[in-house]
Protein backbone atom coordinates (compact mmCIF):
# COMPACT_ATOMS: atom_id res chain seq x y z
CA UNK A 1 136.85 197.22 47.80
CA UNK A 2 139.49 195.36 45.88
CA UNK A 3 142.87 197.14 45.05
CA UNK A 4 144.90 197.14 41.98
CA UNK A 5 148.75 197.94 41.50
CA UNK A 6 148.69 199.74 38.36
CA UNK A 7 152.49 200.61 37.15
CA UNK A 8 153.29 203.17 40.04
CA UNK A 9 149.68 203.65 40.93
CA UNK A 10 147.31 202.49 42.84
CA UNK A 11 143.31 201.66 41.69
CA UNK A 12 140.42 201.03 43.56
CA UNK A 13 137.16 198.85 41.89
CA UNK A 14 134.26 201.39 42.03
CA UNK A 15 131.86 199.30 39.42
CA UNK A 16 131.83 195.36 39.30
CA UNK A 17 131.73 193.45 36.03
CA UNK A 18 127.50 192.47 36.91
CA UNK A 19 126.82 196.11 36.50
CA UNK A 20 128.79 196.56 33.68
CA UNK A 21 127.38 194.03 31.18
CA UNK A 22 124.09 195.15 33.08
CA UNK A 23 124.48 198.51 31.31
CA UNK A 24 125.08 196.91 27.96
CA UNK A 25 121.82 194.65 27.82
CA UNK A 26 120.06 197.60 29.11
CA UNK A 27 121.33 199.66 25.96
CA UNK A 28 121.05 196.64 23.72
CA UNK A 29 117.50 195.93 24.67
CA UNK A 30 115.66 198.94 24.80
CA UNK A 31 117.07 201.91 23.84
CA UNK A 32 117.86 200.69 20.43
CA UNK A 33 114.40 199.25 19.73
CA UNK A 34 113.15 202.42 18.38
CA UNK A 35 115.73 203.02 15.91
CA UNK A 36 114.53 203.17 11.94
CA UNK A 37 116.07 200.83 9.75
CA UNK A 38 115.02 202.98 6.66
CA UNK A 39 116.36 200.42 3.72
CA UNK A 40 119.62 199.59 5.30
CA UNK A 41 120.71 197.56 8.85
CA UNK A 42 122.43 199.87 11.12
CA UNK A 43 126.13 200.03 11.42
CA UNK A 44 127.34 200.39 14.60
CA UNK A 45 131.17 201.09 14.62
CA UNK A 46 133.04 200.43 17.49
CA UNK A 47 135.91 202.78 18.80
CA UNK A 48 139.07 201.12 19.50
CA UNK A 49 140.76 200.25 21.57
CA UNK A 50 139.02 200.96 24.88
CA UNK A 51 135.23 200.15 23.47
CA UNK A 52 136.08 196.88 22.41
CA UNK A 53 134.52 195.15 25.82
CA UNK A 54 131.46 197.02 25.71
CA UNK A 55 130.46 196.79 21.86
CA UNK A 56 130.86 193.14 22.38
CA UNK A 57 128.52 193.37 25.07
CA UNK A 58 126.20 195.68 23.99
CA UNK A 59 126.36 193.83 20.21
CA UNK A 60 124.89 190.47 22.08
CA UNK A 61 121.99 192.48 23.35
CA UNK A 62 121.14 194.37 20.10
CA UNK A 63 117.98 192.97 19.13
CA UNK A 64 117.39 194.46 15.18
CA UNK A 65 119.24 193.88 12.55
CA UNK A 66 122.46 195.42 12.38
CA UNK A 67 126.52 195.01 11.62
CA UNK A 68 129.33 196.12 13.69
CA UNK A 69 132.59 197.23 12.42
CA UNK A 70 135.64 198.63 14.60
CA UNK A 71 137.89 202.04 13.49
CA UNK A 72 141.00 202.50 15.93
CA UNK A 73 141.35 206.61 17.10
CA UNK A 74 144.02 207.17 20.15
CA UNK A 75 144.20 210.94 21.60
CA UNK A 76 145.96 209.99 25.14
CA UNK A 77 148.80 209.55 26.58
CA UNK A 78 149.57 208.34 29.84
CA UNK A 79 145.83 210.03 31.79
CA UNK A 80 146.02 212.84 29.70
CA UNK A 81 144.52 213.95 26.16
CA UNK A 82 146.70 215.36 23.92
CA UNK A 83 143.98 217.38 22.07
CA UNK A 84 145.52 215.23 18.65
CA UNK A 85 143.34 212.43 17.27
CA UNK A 86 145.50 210.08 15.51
CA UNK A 87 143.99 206.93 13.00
CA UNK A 88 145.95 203.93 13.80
CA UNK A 89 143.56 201.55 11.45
CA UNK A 90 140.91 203.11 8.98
CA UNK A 91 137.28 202.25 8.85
CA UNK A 92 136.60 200.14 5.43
CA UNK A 93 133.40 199.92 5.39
CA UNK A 94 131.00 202.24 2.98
CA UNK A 95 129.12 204.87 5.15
CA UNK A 96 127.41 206.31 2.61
CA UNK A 97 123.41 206.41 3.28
CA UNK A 98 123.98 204.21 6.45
CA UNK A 99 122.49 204.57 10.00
CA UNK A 100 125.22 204.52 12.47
CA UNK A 101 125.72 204.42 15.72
CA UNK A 102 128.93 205.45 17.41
CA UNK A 103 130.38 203.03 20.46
CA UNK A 104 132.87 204.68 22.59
CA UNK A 105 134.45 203.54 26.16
CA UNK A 106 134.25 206.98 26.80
CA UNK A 107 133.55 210.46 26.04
CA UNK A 108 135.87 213.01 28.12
CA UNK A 109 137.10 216.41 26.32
CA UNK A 110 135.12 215.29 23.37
CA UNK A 111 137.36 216.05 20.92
CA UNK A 112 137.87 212.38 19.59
CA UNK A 113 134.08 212.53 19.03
CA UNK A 114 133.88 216.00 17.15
CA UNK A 115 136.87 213.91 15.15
CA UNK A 116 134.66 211.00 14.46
CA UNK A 117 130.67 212.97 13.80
CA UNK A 118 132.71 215.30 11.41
CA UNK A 119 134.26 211.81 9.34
CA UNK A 120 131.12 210.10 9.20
CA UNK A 121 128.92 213.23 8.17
CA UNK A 122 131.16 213.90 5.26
CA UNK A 123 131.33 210.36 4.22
CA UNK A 124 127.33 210.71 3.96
CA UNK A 125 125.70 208.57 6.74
CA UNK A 126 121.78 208.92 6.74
CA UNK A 127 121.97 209.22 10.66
CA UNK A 128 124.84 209.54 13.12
CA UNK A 129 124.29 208.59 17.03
CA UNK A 130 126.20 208.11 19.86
CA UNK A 131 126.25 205.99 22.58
CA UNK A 132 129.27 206.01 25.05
CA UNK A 133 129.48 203.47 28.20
CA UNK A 134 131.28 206.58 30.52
CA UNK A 135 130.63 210.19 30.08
CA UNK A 136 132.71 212.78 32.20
CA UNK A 137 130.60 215.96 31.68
CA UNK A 138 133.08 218.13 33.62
CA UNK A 139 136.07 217.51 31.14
CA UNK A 140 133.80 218.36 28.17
CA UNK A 141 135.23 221.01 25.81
CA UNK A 142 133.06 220.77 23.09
CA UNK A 143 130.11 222.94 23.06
CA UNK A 144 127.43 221.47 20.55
CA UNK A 145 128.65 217.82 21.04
CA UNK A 146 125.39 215.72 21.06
CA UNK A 147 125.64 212.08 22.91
CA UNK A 148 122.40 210.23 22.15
CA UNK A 149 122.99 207.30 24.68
CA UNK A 150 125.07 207.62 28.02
CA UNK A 151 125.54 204.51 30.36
CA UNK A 152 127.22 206.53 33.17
CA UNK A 153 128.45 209.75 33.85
CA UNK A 154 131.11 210.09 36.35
CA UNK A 155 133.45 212.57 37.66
CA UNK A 156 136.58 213.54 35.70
CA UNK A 157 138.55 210.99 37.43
CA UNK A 158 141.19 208.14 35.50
CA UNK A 159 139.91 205.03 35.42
CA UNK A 160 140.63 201.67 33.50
CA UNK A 161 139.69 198.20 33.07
CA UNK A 162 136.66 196.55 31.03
CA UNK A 163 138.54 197.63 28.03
CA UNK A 164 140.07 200.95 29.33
CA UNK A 165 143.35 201.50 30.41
CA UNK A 166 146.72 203.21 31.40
CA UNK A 167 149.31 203.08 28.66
CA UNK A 168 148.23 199.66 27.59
CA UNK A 169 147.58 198.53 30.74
CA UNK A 170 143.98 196.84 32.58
CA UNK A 171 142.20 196.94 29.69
CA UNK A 172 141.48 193.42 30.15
CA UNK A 173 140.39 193.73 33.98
CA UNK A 174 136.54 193.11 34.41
CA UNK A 175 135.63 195.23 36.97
CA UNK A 176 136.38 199.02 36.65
CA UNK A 177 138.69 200.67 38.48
CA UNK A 178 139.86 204.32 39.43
CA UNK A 179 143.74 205.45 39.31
CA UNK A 180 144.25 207.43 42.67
């Protein structure tokens, strides 16, 4: 098990990097297949910061016609939510009568997400879905929050790298690791 000297804490690697992009040509490959295209590509729309690894992952397995766009959201600080979502850069792209598809590092509380479905619904997307790399269903606080594609659930534990991280920090580590 490799280590990690995070700021004050310590993290242990609990998924390698193989596994990781494993997940995202999985996603890429065959659970996207049988989305319709209707009359326009889909537009996935990356979360930022923390997704950025895995929609650039799961965007070289995608295998139908499609555009990606990125929206930056932050609701933590430190390992903790603080219930606020905040827009640090807009979405510019036109929503309106679009399929999209939602890619998040990960879906905890789920209040970020109730943030984001809420946005795009009133902006008039055809079709909303989700897909999140991590899940952590016991931090979920939102009832009727539906997440269409889920890589991994896990237990409501802090964990960075492979875009996620502690106040800034190991978002650019491959493997992922958990803050104990």
């Amino acid at each position: 098990m490799k280590e990690l000297f995070l700021g004050q804490g310590v993290a242990h690697s609990i998924l390698l990097l193989a596994f990781v992009m494993g997940i995202g040509i999985y996603l890429g490959r065959f659970k996207f297949k049988g989305i319709s295209l209707g009359s326009t590509w889909i537009l996935f729309i990356g979360i930022l910061t923390g997704a950025f690894m895995f929609a650039s992952d799961l965007m070289k397995a995608v295998n139908i016609p499609c555009e990606i766009a990125f929206w930056k959201l932050s609701s933590y600080s430190g390992t903790q939510s603080t219930g606020q979502v905040t827009e640090q850069i807009p979405i510019t792209q036109d929503i309106k009568g679009r399929n999209v598809v939602i890619v998040e590092d990960i879906i905890d509380t789920g209040y970020t997400m109730q943030h984001i479905l809420a946005y795009i619904r009133q902006q008039g997307a055809r079709s909303v879905r989700v897909c999140t790399f991590f899940q952590k269903p016991a931090a979920l606080k939102v009832d009727d929050l539906q997440i269409d594609y889920v890589a991994i659930k896990i237990p409501n534990d802090f964990i960075v790298g492979y875009g996620l991280d502690y106040n800034g920090f190991g978002r650019n580590l491959p493997d992922i690791y958990q803050v104990v």
